[in-house]
Protein backbone atom coordinates (compact mmCIF):
# COMPACT_ATOMS: atom_id res chain seq x y z
CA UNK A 1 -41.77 -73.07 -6.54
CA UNK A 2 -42.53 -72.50 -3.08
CA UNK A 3 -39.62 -71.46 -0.64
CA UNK A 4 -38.34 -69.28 2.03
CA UNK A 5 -37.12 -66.66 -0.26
CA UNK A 6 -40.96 -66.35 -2.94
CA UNK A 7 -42.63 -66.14 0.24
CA UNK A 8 -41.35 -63.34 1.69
CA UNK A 9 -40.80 -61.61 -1.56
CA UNK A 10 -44.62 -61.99 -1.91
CA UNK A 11 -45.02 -60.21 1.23
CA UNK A 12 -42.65 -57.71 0.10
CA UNK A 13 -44.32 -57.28 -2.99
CA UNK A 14 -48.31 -57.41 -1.74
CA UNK A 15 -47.01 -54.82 0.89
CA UNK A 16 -45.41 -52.16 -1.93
CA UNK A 17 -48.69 -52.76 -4.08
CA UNK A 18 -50.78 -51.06 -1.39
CA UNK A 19 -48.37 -48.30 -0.87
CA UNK A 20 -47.06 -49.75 2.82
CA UNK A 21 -43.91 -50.84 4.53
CA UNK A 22 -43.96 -54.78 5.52
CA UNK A 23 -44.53 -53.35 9.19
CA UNK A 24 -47.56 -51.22 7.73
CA UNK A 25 -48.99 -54.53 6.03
CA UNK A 26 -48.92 -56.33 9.54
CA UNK A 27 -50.64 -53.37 11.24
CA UNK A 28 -53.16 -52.91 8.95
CA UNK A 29 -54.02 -56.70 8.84
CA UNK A 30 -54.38 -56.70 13.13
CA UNK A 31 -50.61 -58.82 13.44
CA UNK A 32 -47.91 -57.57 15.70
CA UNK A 33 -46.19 -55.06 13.59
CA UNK A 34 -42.57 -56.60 13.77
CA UNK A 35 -44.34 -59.95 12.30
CA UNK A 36 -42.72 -58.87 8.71
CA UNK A 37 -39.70 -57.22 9.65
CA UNK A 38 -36.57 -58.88 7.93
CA UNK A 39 -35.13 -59.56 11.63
CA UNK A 40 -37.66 -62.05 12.13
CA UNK A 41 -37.18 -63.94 9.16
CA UNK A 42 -34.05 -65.98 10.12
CA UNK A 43 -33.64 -67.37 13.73
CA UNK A 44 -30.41 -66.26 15.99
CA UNK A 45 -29.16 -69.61 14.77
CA UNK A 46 -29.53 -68.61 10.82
CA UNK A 47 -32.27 -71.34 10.80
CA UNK A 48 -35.24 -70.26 8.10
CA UNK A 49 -38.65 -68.40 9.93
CA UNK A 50 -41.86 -68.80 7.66
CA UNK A 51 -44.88 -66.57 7.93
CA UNK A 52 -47.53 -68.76 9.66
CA UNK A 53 -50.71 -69.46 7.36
CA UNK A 54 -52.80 -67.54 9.53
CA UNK A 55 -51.01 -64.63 8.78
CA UNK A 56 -50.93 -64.90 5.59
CA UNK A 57 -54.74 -65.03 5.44
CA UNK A 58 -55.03 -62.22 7.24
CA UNK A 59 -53.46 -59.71 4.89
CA UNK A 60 -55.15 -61.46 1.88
CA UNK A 61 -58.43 -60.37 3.77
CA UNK A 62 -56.86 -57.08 4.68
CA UNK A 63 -56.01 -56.22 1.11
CA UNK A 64 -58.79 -57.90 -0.68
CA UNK A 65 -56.20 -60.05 -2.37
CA UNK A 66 -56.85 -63.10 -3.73
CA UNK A 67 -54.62 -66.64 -3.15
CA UNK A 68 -53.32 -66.47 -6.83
CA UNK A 69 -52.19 -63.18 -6.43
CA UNK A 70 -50.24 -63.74 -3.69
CA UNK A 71 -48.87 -66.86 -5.55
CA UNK A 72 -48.08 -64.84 -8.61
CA UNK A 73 -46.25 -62.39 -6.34
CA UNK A 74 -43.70 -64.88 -5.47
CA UNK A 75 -42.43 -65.11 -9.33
CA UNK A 76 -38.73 -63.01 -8.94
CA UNK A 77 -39.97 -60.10 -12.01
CA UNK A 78 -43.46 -60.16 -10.85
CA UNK A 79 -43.07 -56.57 -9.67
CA UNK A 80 -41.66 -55.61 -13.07
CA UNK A 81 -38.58 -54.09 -14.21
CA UNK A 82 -40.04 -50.58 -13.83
CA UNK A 83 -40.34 -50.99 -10.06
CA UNK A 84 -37.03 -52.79 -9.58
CA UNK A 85 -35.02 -49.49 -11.65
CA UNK A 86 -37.30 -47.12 -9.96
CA UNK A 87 -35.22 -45.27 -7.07
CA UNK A 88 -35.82 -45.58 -3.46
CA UNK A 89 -36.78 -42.83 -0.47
CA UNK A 90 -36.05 -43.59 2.98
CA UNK A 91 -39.03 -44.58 5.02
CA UNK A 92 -38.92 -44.32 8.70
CA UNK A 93 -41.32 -44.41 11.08
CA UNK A 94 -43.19 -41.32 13.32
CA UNK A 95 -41.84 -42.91 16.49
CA UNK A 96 -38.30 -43.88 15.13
CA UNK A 97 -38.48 -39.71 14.12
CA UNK A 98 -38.87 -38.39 17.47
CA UNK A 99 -35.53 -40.29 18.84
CA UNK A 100 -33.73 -37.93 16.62
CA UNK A 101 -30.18 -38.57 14.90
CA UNK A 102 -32.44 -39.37 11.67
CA UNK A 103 -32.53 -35.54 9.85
CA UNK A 104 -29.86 -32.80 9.89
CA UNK A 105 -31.54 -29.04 10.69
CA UNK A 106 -33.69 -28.67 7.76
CA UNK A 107 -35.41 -31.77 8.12
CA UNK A 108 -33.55 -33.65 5.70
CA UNK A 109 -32.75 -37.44 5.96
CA UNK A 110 -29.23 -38.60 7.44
CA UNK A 111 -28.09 -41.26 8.98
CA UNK A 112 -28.58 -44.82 9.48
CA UNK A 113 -31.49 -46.79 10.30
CA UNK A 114 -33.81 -45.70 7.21
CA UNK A 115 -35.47 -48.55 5.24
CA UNK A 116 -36.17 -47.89 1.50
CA UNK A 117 -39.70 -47.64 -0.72
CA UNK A 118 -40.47 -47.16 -4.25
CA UNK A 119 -41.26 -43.28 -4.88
CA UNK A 120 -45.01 -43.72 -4.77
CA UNK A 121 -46.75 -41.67 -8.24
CA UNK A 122 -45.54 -41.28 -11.59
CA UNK A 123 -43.90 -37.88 -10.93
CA UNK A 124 -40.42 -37.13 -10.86
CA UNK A 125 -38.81 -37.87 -7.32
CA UNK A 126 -38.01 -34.61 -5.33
CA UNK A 127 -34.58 -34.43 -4.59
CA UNK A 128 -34.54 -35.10 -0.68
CA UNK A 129 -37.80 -36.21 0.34
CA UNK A 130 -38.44 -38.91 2.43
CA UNK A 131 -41.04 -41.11 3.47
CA UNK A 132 -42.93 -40.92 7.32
CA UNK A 133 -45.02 -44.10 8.68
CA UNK A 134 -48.08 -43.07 10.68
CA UNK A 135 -48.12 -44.75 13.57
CA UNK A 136 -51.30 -44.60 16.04
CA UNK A 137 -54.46 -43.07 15.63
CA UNK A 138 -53.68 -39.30 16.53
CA UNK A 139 -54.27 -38.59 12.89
CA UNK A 140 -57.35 -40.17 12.36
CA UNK A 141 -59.45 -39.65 10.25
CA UNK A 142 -57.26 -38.73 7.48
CA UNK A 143 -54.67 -40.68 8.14
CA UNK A 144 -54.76 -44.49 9.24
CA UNK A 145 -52.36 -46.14 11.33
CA UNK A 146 -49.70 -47.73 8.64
CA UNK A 147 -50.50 -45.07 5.90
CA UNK A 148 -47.11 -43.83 4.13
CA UNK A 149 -46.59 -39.51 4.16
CA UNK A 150 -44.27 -38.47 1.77
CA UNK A 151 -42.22 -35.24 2.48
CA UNK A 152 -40.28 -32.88 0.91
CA UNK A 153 -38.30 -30.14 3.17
CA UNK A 154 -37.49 -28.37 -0.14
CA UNK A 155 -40.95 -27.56 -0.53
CA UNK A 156 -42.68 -23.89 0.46
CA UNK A 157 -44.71 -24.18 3.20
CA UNK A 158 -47.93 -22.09 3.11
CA UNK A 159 -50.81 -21.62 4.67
CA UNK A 160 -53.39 -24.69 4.98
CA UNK A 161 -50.82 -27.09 3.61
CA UNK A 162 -50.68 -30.53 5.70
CA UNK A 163 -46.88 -30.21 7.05
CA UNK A 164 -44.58 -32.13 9.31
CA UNK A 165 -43.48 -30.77 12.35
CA UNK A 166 -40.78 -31.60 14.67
CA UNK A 167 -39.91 -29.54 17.53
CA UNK A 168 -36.99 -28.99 19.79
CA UNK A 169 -38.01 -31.21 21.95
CA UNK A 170 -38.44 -34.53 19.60
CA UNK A 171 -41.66 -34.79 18.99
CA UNK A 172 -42.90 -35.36 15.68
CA UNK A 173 -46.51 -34.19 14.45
CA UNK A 174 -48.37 -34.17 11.14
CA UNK A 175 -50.76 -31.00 11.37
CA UNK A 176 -52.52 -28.13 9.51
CA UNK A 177 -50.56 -25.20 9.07
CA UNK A 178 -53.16 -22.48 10.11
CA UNK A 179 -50.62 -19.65 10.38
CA UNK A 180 -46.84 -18.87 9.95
CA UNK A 181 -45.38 -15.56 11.07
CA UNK A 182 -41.45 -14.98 12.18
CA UNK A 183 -42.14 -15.61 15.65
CA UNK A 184 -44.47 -18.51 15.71
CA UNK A 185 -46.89 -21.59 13.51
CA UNK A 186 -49.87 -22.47 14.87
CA UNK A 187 -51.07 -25.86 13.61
CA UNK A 188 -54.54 -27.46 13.43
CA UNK A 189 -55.28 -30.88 14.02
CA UNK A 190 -56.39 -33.65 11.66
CA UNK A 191 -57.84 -35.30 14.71
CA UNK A 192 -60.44 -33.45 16.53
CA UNK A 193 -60.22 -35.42 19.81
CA UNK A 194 -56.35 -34.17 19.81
CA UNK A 195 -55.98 -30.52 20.80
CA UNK A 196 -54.23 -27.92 18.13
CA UNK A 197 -50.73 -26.71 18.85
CA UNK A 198 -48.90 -23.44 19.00
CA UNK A 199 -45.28 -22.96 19.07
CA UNK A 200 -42.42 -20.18 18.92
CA UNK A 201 -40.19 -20.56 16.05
CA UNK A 202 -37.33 -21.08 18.16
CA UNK A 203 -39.19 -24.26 19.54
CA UNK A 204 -39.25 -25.51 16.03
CA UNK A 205 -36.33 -27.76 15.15
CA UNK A 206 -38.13 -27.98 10.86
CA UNK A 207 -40.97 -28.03 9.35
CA UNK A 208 -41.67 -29.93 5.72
CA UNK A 209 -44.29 -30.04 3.11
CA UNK A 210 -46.75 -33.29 2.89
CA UNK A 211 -47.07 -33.97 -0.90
CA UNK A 212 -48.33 -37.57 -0.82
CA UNK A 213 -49.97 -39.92 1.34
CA UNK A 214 -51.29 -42.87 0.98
CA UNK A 215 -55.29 -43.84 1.27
């Protein structure tokens, strides 16, 4: 039956299939990318907001999905029980990152604000990753506005691995680890028309381990 409640969960649900947060969906299908956010689905009032039709056609066409699909998404258990035991990760977004007062010193989630996605592969969840959303095209062309990094802090950073940074000053960067030494990383690029960066060590507020993404 068609209602409030089956549609979003559709969204929801065509979102997670494609490895992206409801935000990530909107992006990638060209909407504003607070369309889906669960703010916007009930008016100041408590009075019901529905996705326009519009929008809806626009992440069918953005994720190749067809009408019945989307319709079959609305059924309560059409994600499965698998997906509705499996544990969550906090997902937050590169932007939301920088403004700090999300990760204690060694880059490990805290805090509130973090939404929640389905640990993406078959493998067991590391204990204390997390999930970033790109956000812009500074990581083009490996990474695509709305893409999903996963991260693990725990995890031994080495030389060429795609890492994380954050720095002392808030910003957060995905990069190339060229080169580690006690007194300074220097990190390549994934986006040649963005310059590589060098920092001291005591610039560095953590650095953490990319060991999924999604594309």
């Amino acid at each position: 039956m068609l209602s409030h409640d089956s549609i979003w969960r559709a969204i929801d649900a065509l979102a997670e299939r494609h490895r992206l947060s409801p935000s990530g969906l909107a992006r990638r299908a060209g909407l504003d990318p607070t369309s889906f956010n669960k703010s916007k689905r009930r008016s100041a009032d408590g009075r019901d907001r529905w996705p326009s039709t519009e929008s809806i056609s626009k992440i069918l066409q953005a994720t190749g999905a067809t009408v019945d699909q989307f319709m079959a998404l609305m059924q309560p258990n059409a994600a499965g029980s698998e997906r509705e035991s499996a544990p969550g990760i906090p997902l937050i977004g590169f932007a939301q990152a920088g403004a700090g007062g999300f990760f204690d010193d060694g880059g490990f989630p805290v805090g509130q604000g973090w939404d929640s996605i389905e640990f993406p592969t078959a493998e067991r969840r590391q204990s204390g990753a997390y999930a970033l959303e790109v956000q812009g095209d500074s990581m083009l062309p490996l990474y695509r506005d709305g893409d999903i990094l996963i991260v693990d802090p725990s995890a031994q950073v080495r030389r060429n691995d795609r890492v994380v940074v954050r720095t002392r000053e808030g910003e957060v960067m995905a990069k190339v680890l060229a080169r580690q030494t006690p007194r300074g990383i220097e990190l390549v690029s994934l986006n040649p028309d963005h310059p590589n960066r060098n920092f001291e060590m005591k610039e560095v507020e953590w650095i953490a381990r990319i060991i999924w993404a999604s594309q």
